[in-house]
C-alpha atoms as a PDB file:
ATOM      1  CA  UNK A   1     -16.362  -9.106  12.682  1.00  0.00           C
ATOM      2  CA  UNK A   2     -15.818 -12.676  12.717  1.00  0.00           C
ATOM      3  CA  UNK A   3     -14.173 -14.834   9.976  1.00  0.00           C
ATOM      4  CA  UNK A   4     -17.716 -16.578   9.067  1.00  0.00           C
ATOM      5  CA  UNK A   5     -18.070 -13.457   7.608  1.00  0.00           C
ATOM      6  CA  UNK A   6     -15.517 -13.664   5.160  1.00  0.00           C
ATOM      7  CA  UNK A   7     -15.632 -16.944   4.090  1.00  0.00           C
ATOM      8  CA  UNK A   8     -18.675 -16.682   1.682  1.00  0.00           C
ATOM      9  CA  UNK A   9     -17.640 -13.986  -0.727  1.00  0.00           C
ATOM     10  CA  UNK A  10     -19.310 -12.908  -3.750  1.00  0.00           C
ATOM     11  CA  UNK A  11     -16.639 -13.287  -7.188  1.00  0.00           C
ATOM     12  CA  UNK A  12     -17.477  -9.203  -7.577  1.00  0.00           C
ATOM     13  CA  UNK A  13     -16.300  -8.785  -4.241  1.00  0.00           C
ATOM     14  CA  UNK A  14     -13.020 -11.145  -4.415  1.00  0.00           C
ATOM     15  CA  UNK A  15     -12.119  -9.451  -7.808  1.00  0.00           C
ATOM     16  CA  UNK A  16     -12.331  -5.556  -6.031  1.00  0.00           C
ATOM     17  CA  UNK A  17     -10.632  -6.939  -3.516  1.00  0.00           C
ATOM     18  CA  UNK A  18      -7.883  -8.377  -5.230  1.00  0.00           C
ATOM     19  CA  UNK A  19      -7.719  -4.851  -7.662  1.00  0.00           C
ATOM     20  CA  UNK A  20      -7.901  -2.626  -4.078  1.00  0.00           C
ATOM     21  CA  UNK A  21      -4.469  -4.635  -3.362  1.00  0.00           C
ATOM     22  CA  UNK A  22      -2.770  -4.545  -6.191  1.00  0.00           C
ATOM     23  CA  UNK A  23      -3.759  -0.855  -6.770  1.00  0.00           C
ATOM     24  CA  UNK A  24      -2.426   0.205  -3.182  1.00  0.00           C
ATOM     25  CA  UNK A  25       0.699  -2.069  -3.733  1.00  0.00           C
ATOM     26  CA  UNK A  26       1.536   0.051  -7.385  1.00  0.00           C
ATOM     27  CA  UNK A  27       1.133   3.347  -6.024  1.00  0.00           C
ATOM     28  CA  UNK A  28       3.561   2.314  -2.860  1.00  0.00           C
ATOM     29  CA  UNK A  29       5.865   0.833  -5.513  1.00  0.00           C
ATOM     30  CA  UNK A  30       5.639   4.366  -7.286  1.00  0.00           C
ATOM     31  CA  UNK A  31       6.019   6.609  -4.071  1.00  0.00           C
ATOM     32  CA  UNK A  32       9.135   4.355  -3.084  1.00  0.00           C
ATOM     33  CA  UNK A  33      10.871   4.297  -6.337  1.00  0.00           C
ATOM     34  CA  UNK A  34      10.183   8.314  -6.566  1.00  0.00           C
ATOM     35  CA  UNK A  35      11.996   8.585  -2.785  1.00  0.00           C
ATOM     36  CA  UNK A  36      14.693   6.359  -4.236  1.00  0.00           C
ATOM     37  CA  UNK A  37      15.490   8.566  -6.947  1.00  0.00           C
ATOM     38  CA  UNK A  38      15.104  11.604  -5.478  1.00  0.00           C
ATOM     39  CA  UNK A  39      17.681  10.639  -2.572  1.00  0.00           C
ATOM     40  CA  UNK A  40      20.250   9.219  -5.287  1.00  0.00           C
ATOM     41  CA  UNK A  41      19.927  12.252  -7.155  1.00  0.00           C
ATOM     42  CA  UNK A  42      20.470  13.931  -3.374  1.00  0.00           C
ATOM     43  CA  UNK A  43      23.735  11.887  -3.412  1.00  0.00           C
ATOM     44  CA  UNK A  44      22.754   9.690  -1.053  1.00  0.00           C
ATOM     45  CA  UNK A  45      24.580   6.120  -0.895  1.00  0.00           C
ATOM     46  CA  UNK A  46      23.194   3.057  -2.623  1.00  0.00           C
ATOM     47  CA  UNK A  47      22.434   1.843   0.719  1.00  0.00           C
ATOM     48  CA  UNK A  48      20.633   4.928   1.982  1.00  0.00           C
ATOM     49  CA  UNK A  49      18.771   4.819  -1.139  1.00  0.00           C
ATOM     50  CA  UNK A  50      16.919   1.524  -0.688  1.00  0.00           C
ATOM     51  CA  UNK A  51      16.298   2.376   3.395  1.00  0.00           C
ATOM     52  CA  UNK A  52      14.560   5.630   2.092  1.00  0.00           C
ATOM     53  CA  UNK A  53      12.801   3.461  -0.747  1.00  0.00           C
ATOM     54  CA  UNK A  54      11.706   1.105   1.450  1.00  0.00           C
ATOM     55  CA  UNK A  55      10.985   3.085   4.719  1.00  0.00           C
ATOM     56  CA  UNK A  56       8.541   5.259   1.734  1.00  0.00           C
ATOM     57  CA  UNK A  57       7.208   2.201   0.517  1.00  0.00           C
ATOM     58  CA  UNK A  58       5.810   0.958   4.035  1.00  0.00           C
ATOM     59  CA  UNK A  59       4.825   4.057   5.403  1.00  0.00           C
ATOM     60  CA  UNK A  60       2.747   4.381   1.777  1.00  0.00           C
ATOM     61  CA  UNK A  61       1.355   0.956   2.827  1.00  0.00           C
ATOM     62  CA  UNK A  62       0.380   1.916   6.243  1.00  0.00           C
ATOM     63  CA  UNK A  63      -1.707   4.817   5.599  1.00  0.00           C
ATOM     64  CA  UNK A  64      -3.547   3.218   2.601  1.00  0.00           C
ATOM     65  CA  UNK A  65      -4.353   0.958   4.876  1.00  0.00           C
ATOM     66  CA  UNK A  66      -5.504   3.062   7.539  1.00  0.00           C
ATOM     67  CA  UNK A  67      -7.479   5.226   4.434  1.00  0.00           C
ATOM     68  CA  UNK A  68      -9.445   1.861   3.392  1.00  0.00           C
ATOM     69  CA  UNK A  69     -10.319   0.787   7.196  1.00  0.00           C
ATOM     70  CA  UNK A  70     -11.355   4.363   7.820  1.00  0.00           C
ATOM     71  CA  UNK A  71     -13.555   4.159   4.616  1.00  0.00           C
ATOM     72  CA  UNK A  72     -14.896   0.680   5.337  1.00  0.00           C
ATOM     73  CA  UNK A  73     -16.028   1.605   9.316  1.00  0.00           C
ATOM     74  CA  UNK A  74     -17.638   4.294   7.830  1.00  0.00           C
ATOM     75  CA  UNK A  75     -19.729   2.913   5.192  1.00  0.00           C
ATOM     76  CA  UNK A  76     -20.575   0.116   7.361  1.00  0.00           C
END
């Protein structure tokens, strides 16, 4: 794809955009804050606790990401 491409976007398609981020960004805030917990109530130090959080939170990132390029090749 080139960036012409993405340039001239329709507002429908800038708005589902914008929701498809925002929704993937909540539900890695979610899984993150449920792995912080979850270690804290393990006993885990403070510090442990947000590297867990946050090592949840990307990895929740990455594969949403690879589930909406997976979905996009395909419908293309």
């Amino acid at each position: 794809m080139q960036l012409k491409e993405f340039a001239v976007l329709s507002p429908f398609l800038a708005v589902v955009i914008v929701l498809a981020v925002t929704v993937a960004v909540i539900i890695a805030l979610i899984a993150g804050l449920a792995a912080g917990l979850l270690a804290r109530a393990d006993g885990a130090s403070l510090s442990a606790v947000v590297g867990r959080a946050g090592m949840t939170f990307t990895a929740t990132l990455t594969l949403l990401a690879l589930v909406v390029t997976t979905v996009a090749d395909l419908l293309q």
